[in-house]
C-alpha atoms as a PDB file:
ATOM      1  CA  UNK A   1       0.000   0.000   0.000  1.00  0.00           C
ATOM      2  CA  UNK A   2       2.841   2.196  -0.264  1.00  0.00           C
ATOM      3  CA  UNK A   3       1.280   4.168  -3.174  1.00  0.00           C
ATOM      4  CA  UNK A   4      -1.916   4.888  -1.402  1.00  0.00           C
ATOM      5  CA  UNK A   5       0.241   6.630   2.032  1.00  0.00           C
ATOM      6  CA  UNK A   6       2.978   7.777  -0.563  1.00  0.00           C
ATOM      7  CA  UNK A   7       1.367   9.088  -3.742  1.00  0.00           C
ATOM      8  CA  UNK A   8      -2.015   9.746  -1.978  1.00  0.00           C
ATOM      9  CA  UNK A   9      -3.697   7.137  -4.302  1.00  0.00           C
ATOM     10  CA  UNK A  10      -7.055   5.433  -4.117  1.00  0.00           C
ATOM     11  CA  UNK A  11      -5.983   2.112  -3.988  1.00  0.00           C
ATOM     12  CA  UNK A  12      -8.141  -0.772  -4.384  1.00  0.00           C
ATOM     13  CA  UNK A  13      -6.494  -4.440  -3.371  1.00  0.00           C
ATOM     14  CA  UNK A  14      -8.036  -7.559  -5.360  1.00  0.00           C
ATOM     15  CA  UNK A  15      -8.715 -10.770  -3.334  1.00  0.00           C
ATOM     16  CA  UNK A  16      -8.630 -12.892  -6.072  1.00  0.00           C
ATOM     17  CA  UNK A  17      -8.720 -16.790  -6.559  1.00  0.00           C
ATOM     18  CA  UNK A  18      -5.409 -18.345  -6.576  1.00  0.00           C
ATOM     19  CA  UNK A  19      -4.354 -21.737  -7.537  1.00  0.00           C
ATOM     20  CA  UNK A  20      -4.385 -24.963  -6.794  1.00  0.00           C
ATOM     21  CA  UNK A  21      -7.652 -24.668  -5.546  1.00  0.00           C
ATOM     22  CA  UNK A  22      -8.481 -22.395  -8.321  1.00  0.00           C
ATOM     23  CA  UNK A  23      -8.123 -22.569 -12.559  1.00  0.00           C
ATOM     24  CA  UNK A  24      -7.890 -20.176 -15.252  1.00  0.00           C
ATOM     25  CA  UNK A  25     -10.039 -17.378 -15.771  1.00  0.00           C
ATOM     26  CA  UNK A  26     -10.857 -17.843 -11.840  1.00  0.00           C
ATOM     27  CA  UNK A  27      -8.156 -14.795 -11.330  1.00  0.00           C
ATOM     28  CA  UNK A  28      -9.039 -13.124 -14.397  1.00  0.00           C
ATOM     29  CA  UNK A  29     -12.904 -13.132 -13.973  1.00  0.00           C
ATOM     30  CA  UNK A  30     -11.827 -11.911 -10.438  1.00  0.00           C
ATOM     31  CA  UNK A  31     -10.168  -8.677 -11.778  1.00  0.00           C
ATOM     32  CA  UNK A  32     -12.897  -7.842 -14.616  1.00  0.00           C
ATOM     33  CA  UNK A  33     -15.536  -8.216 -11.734  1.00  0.00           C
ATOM     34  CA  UNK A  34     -13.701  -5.924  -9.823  1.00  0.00           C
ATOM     35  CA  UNK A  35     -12.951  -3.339 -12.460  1.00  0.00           C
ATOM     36  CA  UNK A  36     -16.817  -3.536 -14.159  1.00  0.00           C
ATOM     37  CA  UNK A  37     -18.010  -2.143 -10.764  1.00  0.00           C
ATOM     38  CA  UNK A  38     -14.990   0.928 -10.431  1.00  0.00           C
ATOM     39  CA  UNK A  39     -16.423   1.657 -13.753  1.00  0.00           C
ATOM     40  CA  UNK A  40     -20.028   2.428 -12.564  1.00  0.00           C
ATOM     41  CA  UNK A  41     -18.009   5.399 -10.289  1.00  0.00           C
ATOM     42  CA  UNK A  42     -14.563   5.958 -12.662  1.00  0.00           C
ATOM     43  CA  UNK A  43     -13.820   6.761 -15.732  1.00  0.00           C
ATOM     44  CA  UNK A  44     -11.545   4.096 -17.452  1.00  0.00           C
ATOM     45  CA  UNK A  45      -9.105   6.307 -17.958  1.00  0.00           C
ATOM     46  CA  UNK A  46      -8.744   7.042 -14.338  1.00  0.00           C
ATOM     47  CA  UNK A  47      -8.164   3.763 -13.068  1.00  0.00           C
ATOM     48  CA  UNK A  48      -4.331   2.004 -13.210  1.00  0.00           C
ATOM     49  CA  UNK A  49      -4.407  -2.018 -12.557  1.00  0.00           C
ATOM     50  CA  UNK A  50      -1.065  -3.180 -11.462  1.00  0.00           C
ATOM     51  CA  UNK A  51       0.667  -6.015  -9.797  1.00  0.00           C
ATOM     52  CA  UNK A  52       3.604  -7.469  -8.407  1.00  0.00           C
ATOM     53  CA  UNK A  53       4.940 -11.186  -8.824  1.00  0.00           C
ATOM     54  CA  UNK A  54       1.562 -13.604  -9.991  1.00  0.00           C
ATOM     55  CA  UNK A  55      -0.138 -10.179  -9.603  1.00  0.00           C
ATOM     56  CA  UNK A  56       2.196  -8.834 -12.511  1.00  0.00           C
ATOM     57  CA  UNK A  57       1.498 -11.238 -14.719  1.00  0.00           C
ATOM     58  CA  UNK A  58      -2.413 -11.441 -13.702  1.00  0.00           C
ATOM     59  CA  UNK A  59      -2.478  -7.543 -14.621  1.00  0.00           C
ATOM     60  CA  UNK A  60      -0.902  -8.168 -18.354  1.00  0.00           C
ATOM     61  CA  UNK A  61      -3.445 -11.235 -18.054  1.00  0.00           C
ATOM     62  CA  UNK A  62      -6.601  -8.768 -17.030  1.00  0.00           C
ATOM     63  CA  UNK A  63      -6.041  -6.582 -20.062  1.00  0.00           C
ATOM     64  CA  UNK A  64      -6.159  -9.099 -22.276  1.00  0.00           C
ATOM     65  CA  UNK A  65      -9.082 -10.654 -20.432  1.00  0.00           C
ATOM     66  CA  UNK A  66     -10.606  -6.767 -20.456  1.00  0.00           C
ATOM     67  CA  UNK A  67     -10.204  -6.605 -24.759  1.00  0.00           C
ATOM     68  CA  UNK A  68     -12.140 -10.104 -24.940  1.00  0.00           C
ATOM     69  CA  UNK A  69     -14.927  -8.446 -23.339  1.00  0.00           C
ATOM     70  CA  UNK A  70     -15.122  -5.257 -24.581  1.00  0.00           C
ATOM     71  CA  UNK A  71     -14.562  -3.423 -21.633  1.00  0.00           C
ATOM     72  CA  UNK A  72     -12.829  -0.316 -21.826  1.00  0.00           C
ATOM     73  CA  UNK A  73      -8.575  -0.201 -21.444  1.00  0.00           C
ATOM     74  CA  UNK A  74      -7.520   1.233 -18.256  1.00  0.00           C
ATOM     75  CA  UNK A  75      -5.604   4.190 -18.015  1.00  0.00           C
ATOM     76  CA  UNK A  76      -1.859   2.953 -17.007  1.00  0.00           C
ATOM     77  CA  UNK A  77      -1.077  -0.412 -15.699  1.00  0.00           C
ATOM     78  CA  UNK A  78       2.173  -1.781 -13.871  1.00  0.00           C
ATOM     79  CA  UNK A  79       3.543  -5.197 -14.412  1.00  0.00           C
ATOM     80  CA  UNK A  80       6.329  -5.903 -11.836  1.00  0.00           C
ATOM     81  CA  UNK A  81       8.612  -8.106 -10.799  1.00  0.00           C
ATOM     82  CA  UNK A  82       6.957 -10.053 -14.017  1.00  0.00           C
ATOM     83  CA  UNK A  83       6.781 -10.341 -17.517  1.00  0.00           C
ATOM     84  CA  UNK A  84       3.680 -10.751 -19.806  1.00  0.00           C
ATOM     85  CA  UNK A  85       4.189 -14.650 -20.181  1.00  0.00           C
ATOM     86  CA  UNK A  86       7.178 -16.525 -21.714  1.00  0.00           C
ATOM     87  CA  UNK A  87       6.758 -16.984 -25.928  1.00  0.00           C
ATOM     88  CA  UNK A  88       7.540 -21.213 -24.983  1.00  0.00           C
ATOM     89  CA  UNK A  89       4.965 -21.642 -22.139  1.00  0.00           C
ATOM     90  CA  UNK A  90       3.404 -19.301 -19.101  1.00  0.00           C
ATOM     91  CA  UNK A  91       5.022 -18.494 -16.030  1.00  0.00           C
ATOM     92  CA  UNK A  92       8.172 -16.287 -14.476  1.00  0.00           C
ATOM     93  CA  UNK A  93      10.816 -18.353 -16.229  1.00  0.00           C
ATOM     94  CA  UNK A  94      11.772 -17.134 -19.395  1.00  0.00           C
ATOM     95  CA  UNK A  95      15.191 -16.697 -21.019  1.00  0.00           C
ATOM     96  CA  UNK A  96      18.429 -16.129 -19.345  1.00  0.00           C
ATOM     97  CA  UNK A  97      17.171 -15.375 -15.582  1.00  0.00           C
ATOM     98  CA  UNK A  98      16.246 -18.688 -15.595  1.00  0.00           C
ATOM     99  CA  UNK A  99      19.357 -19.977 -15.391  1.00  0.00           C
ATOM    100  CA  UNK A 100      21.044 -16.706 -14.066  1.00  0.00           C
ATOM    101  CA  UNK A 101      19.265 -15.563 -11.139  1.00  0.00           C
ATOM    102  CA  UNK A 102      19.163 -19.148  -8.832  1.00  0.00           C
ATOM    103  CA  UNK A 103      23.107 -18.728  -8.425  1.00  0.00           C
ATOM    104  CA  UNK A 104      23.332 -15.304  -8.062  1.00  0.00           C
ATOM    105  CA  UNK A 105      21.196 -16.189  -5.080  1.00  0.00           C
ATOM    106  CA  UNK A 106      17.398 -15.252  -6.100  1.00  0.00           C
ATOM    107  CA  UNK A 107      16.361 -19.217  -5.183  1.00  0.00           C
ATOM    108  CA  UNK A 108      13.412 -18.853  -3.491  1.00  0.00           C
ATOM    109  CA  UNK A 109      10.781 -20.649  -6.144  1.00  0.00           C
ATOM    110  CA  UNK A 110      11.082 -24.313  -6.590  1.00  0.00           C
ATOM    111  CA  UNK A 111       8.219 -26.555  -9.296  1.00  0.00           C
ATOM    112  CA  UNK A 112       6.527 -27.585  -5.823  1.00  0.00           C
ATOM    113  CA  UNK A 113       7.264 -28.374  -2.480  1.00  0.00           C
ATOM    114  CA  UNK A 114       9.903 -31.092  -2.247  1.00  0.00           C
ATOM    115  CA  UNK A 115       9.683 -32.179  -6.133  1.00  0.00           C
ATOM    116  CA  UNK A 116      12.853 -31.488  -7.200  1.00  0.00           C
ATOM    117  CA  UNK A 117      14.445 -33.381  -4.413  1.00  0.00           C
ATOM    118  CA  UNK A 118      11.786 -36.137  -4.725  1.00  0.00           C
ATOM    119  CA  UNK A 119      11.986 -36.503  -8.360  1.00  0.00           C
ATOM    120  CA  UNK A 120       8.508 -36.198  -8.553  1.00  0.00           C
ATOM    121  CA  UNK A 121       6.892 -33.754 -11.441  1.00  0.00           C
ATOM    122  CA  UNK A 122       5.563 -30.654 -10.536  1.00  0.00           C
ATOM    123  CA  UNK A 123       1.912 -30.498  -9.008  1.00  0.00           C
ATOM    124  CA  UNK A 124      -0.314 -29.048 -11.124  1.00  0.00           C
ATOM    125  CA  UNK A 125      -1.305 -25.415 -11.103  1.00  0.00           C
ATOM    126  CA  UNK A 126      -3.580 -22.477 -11.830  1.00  0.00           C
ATOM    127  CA  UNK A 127      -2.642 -23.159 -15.559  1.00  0.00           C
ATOM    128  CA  UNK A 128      -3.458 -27.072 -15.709  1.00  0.00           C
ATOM    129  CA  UNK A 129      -5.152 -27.704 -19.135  1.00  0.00           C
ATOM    130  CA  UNK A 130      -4.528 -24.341 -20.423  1.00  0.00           C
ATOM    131  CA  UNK A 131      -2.841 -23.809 -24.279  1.00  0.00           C
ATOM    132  CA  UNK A 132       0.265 -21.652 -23.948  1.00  0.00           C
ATOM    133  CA  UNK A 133      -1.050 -20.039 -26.969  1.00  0.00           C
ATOM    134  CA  UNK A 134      -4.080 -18.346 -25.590  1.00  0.00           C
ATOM    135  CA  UNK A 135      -3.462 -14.823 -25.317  1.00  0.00           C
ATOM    136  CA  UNK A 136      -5.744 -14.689 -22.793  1.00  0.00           C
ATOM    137  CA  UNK A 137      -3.004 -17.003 -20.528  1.00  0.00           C
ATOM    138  CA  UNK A 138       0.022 -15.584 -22.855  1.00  0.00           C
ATOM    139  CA  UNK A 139      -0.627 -11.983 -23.583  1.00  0.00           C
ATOM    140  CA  UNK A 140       3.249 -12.073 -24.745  1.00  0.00           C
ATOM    141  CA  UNK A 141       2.419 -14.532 -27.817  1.00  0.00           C
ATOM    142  CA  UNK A 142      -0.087 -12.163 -29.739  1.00  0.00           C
ATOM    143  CA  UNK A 143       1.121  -9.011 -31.241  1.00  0.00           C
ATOM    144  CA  UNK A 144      -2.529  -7.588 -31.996  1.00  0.00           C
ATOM    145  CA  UNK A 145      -3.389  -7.948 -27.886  1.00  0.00           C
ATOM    146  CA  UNK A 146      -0.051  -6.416 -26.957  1.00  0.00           C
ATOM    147  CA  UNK A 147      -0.526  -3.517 -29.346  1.00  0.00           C
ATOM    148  CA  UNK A 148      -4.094  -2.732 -27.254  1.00  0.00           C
ATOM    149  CA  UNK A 149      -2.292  -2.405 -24.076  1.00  0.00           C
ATOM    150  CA  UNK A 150      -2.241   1.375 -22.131  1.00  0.00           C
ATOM    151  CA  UNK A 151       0.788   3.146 -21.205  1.00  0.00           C
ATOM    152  CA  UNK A 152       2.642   0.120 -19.329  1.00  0.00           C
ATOM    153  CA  UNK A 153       5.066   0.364 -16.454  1.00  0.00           C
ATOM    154  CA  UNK A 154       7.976  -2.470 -16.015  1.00  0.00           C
ATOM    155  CA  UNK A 155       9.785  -2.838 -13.133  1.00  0.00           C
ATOM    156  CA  UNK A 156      12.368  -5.588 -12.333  1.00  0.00           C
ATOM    157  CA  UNK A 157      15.837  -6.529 -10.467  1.00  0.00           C
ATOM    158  CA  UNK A 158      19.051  -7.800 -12.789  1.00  0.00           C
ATOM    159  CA  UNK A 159      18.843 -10.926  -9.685  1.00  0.00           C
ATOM    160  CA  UNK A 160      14.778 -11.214 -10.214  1.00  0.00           C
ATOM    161  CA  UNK A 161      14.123 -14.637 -11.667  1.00  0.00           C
ATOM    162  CA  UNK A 162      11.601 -12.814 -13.704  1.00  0.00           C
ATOM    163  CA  UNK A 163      14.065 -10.133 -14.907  1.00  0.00           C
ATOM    164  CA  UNK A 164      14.130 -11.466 -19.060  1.00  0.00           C
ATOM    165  CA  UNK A 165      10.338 -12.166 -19.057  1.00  0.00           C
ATOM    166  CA  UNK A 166       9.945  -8.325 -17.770  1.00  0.00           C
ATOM    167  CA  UNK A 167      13.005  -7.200 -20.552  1.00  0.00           C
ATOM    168  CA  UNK A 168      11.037  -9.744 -23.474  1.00  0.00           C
ATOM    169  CA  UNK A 169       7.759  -8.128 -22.439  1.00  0.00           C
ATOM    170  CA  UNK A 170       9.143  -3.983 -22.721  1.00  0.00           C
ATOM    171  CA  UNK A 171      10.394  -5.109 -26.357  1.00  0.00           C
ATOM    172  CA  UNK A 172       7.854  -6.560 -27.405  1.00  0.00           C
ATOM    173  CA  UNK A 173       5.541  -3.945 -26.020  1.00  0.00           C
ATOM    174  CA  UNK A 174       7.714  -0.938 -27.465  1.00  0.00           C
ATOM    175  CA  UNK A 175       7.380  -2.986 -30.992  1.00  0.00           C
ATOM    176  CA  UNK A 176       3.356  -2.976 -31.056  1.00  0.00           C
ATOM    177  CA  UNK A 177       3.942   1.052 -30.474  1.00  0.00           C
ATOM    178  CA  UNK A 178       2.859   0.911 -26.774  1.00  0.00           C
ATOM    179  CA  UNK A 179       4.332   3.695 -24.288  1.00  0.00           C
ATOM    180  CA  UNK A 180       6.002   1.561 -22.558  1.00  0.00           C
ATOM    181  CA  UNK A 181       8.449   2.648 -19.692  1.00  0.00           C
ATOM    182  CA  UNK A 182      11.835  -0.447 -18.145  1.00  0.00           C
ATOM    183  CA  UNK A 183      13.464   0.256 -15.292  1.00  0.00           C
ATOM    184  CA  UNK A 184      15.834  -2.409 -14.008  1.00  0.00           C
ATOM    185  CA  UNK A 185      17.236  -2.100 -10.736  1.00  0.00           C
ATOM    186  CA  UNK A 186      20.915  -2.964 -10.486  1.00  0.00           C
ATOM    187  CA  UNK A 187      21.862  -6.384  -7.772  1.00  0.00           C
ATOM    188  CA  UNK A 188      17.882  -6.390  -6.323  1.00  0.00           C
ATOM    189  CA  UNK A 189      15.764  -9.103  -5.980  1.00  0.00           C
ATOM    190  CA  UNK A 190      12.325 -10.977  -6.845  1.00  0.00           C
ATOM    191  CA  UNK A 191       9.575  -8.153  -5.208  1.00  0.00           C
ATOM    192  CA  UNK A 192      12.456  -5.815  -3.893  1.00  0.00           C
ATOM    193  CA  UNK A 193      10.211  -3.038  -2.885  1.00  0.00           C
ATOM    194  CA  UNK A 194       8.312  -4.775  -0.439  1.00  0.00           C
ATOM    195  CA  UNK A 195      11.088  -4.441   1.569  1.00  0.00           C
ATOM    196  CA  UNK A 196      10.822  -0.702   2.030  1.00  0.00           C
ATOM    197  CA  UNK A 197      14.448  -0.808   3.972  1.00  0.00           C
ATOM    198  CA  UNK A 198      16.268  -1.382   0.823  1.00  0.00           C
ATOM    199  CA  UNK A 199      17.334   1.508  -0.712  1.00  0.00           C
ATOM    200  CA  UNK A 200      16.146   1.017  -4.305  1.00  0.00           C
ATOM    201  CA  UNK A 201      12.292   0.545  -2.905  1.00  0.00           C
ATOM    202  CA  UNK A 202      11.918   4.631  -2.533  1.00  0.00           C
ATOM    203  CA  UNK A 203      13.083   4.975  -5.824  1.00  0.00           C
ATOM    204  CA  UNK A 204      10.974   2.566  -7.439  1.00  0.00           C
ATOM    205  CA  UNK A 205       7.867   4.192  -5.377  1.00  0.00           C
ATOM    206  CA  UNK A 206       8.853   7.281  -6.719  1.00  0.00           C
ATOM    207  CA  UNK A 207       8.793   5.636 -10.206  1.00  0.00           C
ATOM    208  CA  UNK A 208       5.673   4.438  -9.719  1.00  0.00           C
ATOM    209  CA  UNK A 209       4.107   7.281  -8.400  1.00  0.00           C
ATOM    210  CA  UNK A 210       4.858   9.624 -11.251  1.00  0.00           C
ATOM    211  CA  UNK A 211       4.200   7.333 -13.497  1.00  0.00           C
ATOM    212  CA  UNK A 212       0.383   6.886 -12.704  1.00  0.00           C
ATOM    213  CA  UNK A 213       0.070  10.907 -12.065  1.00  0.00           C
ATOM    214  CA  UNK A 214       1.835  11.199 -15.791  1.00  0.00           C
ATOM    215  CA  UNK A 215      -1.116   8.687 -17.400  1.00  0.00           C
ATOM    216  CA  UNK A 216      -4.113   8.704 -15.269  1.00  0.00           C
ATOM    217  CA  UNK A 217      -7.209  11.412 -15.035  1.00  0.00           C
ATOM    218  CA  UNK A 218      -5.939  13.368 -17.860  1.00  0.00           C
ATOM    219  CA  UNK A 219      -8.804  15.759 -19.534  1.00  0.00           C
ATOM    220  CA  UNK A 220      -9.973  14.797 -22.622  1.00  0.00           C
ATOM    221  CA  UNK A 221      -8.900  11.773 -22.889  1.00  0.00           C
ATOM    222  CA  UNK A 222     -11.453   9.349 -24.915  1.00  0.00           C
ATOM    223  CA  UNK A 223     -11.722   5.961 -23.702  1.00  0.00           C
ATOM    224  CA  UNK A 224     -10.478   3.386 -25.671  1.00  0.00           C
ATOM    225  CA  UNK A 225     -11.242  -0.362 -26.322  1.00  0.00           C
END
């Protein structure tokens, strides 16, 4: 809530369904249910989705979810410490921070409790069933989605397992002519700002915050599908 006490923002936290006990859309309907009722009070273009983690990727997830049913884009939106998908599946790991981040000491995400040193596969998740190809799971794998998306904020860590799914995501983003804004934060971690003791969290607040007051509530603006 550090942009609510900070930038003096409404915000709004989701509660939404989470897996195992949950599938696709569950989160997604979640977030549109949410949103459909701001709208009866806000203007689209006033309100900014974001997330951090599974809520980064859930907010790239949302808009897509939001073009599917016509609902109107949001203003801004903030995908951190996440990417919009992987182009070879769903989920944080994508490229070289997969392999990267583990030793450099981000290791705290594992398939599933005690798999790896089990041997046993990974227990299925949120996405069970799902087609990586669905842009509605994958936002990253269509080009016509991506080039729908508002002004998009990206915020990662060069030790954040998720750092080359957030880099991927800003380039593709920036190539479907979306105002899209990167900033990498140099030796930080997976979520680095929760920890508002480490230096680099003020900063990224302060990214944050201007970011929204740059995009959001400005007159004039039409709405836009």
């Amino acid at each position: 809530m550090s942009l609510a006490s900070l930038g003096h923002i409404k915000v709004v936290a989701v509660d939404y369904r989470e897996g195992p006990d949950h599938k696709f859309p569950s989160a997604s309907e979640d977030v549109a249910f949410v949103y459909r009722n701001l709208l009866k009070t806000h203007r689209s273009q006033d309100i900014g989705v974001y997330g951090c983690s599974a809520g980064g990727m859930l907010t790239a997830m949302s808009v897509a979810w939001f073009q599917k049913h016509d609902l109107p884009r949001p203003g801004a939106i903030g995908i951190f410490c996440a990417g919009a998908g992987t182009p070879s599946g769903v989920g944080f790991m994508g490229g070289d921070a997969a392999y990267t981040a583990i030793p450099l000491g981000e290791a705290r995400i594992s398939p599933s409790p005690g798999a790896r040193s089990e041997g046993r596969p990974p227990a299925p998740g949120y996405f069970e069933g799902t087609d990586p190809a669905d842009p509605l799971v994958n936002p990253i794998n269509s080009a016509e989605v991506l080039s729908k998306f508002p002004p998009t904020l990206i915020i990662t860590g060069t030790r954040d397992f998720a750092m080359s799914g957030a880099i991927y995501t800003h380039a593709q983003l920036s190539k479907a002519g979306v105002d899209a804004e990167l900033h990498v934060w140099e030796g930080l971690f997976h979520g680095f700002f929760y920890n508002p003791d480490v230096p680099g969290s003020k900063e990224a607040y302060d990214v944050m915050i201007k970011f929204f007051e740059k995009h959001l509530g400005r007159p004039g603006k039409e709405d836009q599908n």
